[in-house]
Protein backbone atom coordinates (compact mmCIF):
# COMPACT_ATOMS: atom_id res chain seq x y z
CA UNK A 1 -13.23 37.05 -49.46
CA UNK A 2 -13.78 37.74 -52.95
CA UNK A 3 -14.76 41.61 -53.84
CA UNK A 4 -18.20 41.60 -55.57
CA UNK A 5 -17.60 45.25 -56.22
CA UNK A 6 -15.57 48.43 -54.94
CA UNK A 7 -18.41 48.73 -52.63
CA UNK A 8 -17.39 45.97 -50.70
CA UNK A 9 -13.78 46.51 -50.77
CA UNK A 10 -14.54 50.27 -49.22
CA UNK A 11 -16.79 48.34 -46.40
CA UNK A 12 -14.17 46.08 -45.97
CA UNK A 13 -11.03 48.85 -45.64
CA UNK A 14 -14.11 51.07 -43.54
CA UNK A 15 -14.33 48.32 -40.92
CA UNK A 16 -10.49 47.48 -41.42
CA UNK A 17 -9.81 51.40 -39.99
CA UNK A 18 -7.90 51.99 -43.72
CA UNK A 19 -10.40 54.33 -44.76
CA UNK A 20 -11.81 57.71 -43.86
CA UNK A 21 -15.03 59.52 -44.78
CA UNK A 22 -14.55 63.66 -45.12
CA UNK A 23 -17.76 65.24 -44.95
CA UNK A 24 -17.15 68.34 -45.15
CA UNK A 25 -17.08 70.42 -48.55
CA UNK A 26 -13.63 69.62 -50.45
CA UNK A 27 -13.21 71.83 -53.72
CA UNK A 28 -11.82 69.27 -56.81
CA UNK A 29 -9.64 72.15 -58.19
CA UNK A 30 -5.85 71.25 -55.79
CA UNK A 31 -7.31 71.33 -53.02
CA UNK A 32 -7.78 67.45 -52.82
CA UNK A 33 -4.61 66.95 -54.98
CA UNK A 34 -3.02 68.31 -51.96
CA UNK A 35 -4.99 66.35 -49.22
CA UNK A 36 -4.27 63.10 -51.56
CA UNK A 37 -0.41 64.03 -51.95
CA UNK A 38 0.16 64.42 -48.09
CA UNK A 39 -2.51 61.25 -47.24
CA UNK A 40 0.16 59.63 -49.85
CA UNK A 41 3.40 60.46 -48.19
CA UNK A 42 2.42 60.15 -44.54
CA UNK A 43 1.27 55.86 -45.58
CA UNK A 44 -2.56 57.94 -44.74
CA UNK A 45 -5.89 56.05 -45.22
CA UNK A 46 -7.88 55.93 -48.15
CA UNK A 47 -10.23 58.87 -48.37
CA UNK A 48 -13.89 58.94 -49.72
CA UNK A 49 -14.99 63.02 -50.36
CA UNK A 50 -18.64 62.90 -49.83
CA UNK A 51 -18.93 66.45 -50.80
CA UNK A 52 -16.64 67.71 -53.75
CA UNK A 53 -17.06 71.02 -54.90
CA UNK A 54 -17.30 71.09 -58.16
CA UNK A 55 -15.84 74.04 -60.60
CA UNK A 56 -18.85 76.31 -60.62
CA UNK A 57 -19.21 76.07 -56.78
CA UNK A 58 -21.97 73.57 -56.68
CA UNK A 59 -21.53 70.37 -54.23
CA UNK A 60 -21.46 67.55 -56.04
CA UNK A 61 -24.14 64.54 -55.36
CA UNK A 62 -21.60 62.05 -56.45
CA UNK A 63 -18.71 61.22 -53.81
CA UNK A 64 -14.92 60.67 -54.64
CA UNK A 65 -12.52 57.80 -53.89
CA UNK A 66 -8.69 58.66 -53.48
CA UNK A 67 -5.89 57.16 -52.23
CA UNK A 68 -7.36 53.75 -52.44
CA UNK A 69 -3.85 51.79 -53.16
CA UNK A 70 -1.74 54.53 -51.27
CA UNK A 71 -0.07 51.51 -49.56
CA UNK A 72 1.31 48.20 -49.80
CA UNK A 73 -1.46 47.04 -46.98
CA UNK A 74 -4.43 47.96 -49.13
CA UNK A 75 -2.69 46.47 -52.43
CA UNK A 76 -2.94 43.20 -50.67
CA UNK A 77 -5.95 43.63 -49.34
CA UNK A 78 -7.12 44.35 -52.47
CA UNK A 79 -6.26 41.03 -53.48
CA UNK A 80 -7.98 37.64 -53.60
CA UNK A 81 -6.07 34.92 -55.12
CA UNK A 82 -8.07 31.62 -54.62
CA UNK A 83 -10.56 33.09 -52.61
CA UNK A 84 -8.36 34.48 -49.79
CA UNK A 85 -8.04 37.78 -48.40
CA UNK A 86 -4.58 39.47 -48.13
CA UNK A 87 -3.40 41.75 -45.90
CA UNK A 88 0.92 41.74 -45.56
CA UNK A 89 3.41 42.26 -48.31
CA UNK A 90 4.81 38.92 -47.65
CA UNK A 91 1.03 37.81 -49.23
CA UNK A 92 1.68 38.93 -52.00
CA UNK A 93 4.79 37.19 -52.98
CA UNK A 94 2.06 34.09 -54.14
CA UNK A 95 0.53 36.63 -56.99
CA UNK A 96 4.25 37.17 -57.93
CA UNK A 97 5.17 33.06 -58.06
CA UNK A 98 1.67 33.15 -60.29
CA UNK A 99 2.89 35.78 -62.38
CA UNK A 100 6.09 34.01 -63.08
CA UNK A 101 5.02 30.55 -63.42
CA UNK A 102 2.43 32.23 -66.39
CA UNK A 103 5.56 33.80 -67.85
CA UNK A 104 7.58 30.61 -68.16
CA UNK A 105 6.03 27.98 -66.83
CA UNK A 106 7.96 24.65 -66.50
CA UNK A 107 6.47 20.63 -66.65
CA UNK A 108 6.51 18.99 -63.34
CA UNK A 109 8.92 16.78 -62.18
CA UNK A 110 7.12 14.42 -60.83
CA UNK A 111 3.95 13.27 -60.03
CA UNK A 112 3.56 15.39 -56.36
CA UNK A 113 4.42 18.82 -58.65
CA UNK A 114 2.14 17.83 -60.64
CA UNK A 115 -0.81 17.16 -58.10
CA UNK A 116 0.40 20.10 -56.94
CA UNK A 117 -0.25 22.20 -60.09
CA UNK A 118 -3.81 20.82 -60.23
CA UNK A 119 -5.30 23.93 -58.44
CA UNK A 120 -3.33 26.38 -60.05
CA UNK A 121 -4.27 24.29 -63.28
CA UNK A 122 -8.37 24.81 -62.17
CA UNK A 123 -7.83 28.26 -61.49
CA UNK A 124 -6.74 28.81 -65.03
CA UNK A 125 -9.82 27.64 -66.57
CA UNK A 126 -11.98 29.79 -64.79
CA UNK A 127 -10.04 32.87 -66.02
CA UNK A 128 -11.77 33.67 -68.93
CA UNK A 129 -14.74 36.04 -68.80
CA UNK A 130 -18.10 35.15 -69.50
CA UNK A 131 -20.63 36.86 -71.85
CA UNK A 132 -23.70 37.66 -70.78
CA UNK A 133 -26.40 39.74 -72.79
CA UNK A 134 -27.87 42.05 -69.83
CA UNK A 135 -25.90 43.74 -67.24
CA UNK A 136 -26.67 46.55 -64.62
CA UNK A 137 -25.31 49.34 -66.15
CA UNK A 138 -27.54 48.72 -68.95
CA UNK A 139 -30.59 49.84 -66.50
CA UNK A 140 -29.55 53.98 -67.12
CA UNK A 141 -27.79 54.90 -69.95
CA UNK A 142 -27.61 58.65 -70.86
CA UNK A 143 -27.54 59.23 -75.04
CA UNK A 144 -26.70 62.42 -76.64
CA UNK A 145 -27.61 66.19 -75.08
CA UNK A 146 -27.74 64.11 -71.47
CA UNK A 147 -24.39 63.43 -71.46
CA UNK A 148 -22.05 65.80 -69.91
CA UNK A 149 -18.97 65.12 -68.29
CA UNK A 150 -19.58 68.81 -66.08
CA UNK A 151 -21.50 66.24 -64.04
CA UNK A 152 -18.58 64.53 -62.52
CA UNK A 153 -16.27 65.99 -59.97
CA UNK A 154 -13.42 65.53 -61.88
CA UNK A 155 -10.36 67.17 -60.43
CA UNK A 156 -7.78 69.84 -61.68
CA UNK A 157 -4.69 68.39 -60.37
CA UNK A 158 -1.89 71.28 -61.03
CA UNK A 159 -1.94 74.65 -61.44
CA UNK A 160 -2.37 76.14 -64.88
CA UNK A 161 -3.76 72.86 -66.12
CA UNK A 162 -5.85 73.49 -69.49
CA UNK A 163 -8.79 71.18 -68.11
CA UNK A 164 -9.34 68.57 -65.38
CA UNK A 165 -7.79 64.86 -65.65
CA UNK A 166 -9.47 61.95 -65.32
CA UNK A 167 -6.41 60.34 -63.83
CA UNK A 168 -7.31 56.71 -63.52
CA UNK A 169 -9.72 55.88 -66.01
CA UNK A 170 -9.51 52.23 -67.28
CA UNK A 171 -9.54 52.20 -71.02
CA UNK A 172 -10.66 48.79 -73.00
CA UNK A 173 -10.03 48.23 -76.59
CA UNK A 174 -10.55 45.68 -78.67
CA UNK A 175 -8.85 44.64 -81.61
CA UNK A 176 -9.61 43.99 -85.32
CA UNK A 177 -9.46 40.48 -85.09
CA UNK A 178 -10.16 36.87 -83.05
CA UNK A 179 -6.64 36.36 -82.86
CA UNK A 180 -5.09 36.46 -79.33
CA UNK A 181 -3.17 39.90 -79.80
CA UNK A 182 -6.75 41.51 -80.66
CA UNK A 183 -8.35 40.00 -77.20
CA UNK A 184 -9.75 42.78 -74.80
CA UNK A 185 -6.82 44.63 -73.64
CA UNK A 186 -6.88 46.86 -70.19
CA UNK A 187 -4.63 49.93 -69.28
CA UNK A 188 -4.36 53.48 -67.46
CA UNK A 189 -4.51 56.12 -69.98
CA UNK A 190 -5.39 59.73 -68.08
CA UNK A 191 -7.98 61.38 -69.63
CA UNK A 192 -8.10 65.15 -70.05
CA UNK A 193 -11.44 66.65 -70.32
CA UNK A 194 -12.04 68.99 -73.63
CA UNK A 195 -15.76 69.63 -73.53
CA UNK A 196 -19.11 68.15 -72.45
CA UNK A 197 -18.58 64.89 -73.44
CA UNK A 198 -14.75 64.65 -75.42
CA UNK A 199 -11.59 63.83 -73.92
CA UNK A 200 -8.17 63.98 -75.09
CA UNK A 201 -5.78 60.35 -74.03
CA UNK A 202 -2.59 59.76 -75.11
CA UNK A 203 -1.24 56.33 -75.18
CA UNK A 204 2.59 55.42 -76.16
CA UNK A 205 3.25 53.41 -79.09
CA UNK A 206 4.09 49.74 -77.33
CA UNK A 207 0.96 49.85 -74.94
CA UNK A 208 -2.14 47.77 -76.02
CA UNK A 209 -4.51 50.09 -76.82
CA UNK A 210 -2.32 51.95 -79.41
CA UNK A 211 -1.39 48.51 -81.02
CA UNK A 212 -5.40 47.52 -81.03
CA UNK A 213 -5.50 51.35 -82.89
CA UNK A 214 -2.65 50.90 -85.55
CA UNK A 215 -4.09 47.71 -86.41
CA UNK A 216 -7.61 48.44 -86.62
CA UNK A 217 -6.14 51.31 -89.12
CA UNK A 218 -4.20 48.52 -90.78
CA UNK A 219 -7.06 46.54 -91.53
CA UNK A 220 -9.07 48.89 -93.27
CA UNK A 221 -11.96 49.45 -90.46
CA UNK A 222 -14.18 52.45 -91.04
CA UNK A 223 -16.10 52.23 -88.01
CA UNK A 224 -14.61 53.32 -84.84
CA UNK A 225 -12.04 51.62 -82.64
CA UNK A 226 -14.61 49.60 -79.89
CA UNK A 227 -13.34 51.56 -76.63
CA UNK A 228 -14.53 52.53 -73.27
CA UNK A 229 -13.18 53.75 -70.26
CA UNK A 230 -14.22 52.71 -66.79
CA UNK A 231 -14.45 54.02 -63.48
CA UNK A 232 -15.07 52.15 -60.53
CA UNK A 233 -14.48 48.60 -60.88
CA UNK A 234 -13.34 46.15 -58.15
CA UNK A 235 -10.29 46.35 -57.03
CA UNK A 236 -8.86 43.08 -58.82
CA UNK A 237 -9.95 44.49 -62.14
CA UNK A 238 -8.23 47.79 -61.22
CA UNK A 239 -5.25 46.25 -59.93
CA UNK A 240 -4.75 44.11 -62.64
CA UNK A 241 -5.11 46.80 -65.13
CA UNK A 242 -1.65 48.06 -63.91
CA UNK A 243 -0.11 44.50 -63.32
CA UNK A 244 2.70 43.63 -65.74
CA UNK A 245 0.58 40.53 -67.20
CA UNK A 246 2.20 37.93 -69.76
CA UNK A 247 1.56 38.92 -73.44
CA UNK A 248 -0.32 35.56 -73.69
CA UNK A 249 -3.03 36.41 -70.86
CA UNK A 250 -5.78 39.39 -70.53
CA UNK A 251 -5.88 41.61 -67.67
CA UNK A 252 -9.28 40.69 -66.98
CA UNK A 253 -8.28 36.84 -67.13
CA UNK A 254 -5.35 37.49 -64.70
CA UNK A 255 -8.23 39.22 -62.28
CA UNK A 256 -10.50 36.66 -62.82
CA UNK A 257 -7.30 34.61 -61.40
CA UNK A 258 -6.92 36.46 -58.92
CA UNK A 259 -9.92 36.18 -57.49
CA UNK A 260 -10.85 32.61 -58.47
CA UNK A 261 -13.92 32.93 -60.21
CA UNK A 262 -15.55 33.78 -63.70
CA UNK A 263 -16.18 37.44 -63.92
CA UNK A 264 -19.13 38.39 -66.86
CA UNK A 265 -18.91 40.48 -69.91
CA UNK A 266 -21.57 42.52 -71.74
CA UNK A 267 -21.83 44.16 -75.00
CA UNK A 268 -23.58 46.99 -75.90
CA UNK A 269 -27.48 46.57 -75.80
CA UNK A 270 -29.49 47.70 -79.47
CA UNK A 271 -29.73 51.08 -79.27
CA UNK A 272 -33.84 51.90 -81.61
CA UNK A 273 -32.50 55.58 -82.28
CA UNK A 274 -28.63 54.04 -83.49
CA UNK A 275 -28.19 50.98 -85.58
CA UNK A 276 -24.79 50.58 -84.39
CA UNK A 277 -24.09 51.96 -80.70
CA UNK A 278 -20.71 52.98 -79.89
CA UNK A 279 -20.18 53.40 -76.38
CA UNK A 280 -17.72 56.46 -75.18
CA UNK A 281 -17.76 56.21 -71.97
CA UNK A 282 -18.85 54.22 -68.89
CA UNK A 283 -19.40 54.89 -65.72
CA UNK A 284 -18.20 51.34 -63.91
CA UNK A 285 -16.68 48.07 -64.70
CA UNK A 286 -20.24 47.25 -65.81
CA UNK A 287 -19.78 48.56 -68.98
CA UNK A 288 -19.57 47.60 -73.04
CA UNK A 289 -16.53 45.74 -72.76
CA UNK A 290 -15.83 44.89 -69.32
CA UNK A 291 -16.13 42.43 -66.99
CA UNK A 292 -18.24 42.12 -64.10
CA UNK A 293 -19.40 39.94 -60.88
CA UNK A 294 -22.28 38.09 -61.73
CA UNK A 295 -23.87 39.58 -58.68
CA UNK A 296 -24.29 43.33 -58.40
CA UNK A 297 -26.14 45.13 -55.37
CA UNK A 298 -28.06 48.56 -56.43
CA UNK A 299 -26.42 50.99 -56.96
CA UNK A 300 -27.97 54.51 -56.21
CA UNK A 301 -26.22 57.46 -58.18
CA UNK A 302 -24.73 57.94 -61.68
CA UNK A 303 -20.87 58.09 -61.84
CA UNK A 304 -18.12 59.77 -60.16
CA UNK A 305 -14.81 59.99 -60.71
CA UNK A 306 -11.40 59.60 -59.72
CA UNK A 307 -9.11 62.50 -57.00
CA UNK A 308 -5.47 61.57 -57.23
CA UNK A 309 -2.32 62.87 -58.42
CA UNK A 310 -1.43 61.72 -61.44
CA UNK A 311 1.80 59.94 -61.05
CA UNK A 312 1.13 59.19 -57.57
CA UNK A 313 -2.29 59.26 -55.84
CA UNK A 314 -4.39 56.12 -57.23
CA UNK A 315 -8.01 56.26 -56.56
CA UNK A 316 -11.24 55.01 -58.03
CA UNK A 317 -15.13 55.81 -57.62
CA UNK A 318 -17.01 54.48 -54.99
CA UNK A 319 -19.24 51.52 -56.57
CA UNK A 320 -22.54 53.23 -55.13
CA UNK A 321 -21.64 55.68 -57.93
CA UNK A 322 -23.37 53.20 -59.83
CA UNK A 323 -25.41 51.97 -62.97
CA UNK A 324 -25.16 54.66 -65.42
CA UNK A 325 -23.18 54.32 -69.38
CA UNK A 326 -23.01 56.78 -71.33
CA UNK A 327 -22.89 56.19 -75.28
């Protein structure tokens, strides 16, 4: 099947036994770093915290995904290349004969490779994302004094960390211009929180989003860079924000591969209070910049945000976390 949202992947792994609900109250400074770390080296289940404990001892309302890709199993699973559920490792060897046909693709031979190519060939031209002008996380969006990132249950992952991380946030940027290199770009840049609502990111000079920067420097832009970051998408939008895509092809084109069907798009809605809105943050996949199923079902809180360990535990919000951007 192909994911509408993370909501129906974590029904799907819920009913597949690959994922665990802990009720009971889970504080978000190392103590679930250290549940995710052992769930990570024991091949555990994913885990969805439905009551973090948030730095001033409050519970929060908004749950927390972790260890959602903590094994091979749940990688495939969380892929759906023409339509088709995964489940082995040995599935996924057809997303790696995509990925290197894209890369260096060669004619056909004759005319059976070639009628063979036609469905790879249809796939292709449903990749790219469509634009729509509404969306649902346009229904709440929190402006100004409403927006603080103290909401979120945002973990400290290591003692005598500064601040929390946002450990897998995924950032969009856009470039300066039309041309191809300037296209929507996806990747995993952690996010450490320095106040209410400001991060710090750091990005190295060859990924994406720091090329999208020094260009948009380059060209003499005095607004800022267009940027989100997104939490809670489904999983082939998360999983192919870490996939080692051609230079030639998006991340969101290679999901929308993946999964064999046109995801949407949205820009910003006209802000009356801002004659230019400039998103910071966002909540979901259903965001500024990002691309989304054109069905959504509702969603019932704000945000969350992601448990993990940074260089090993990969996790994501819950979709029921919701509708909300904030600008």
């Amino acid at each position: 099947m192909a994911y509408r949202s993370l909501r129906d992947f974590i029904a799907q792994l819920e009913t597949a036994g690959e994922l665990v609900r802990v009720r009971e109250p889970v504080s978000v400074a190392l103590e679930m770093t250290e549940i995710c770390t052992r769930l990570l080296a024991n091949g555990g289940p994913a885990v969805l915290f439905e009551q973090p404990v948030r730095d001033d001892g409050s519970i929060s309302p908004i749950p927390c995904l972790a260890n959602l890709f903590g094994t091979v199993k749940r990688v495939a699973m969380g892929v759906t290349l023409k339509g088709k559920a995964r489940s082995t490792a040995a599935d996924l060897r057809e997303v790696g004969e995509l990925l290197a046909f894209l890369r260096s693709p060669e004619p056909p031979r004759g005319m059976k490779e070639a009628i063979d190519l036609l469905p790879l060939a249809r796939t292709l031209m449903d990749m790219r994302p469509k634009t729509v002008t509404r969306a649902p996380v346009q229904q709440v969006v929190w402006k100004g004094a409403d927006i603080d990132l103290g909401k979120l249950p945002i973990q400290t992952c290591w003692p005598g960390e500064p601040a929390p991380l946002i450990t897998w946030p995924l950032v969009v940027t856009k470039g300066p211009s039309s041309a191809r290199e300037d296209d929507f770009n996806l990747g995993i840049y952690r996010m450490q929180v320095t106040g209410p609502n400001t991060t710090i990111m750091r990005w190295l000079a060859h990924r994406g989003g720091a090329q999208h920067h020094q260009r948009w420097k380059g060209a003499g832009k005095r607004e800022p860079l267009p940027a989100c970051a997104v939490i809670g998408a489904d999983p082939g939008t998360i999983l192919a924000a870490v996939t080692p895509v051609p230079e030639t092809l998006s991340e969101y084109q290679f999901a929308g591969c993946c999964a064999a069907r046109r995801w949407n798009s949205s820009p910003p809605r006209p802000s009356p209070s801002w004659s230019r809105p400039r998103p910071r943050w966002s909540s979901r996949a259903r965001c500024c910049w990002t691309t989304t199923p054109t069905k959504d079902p509702t969603a019932t809180t704000p945000a969350t945000t992601i448990p993990s360990r940074p260089s090993q535990c990969s996790g994501s919000p819950p979709s029921p976390c919701g509708r909300t951007r904030f600008t």
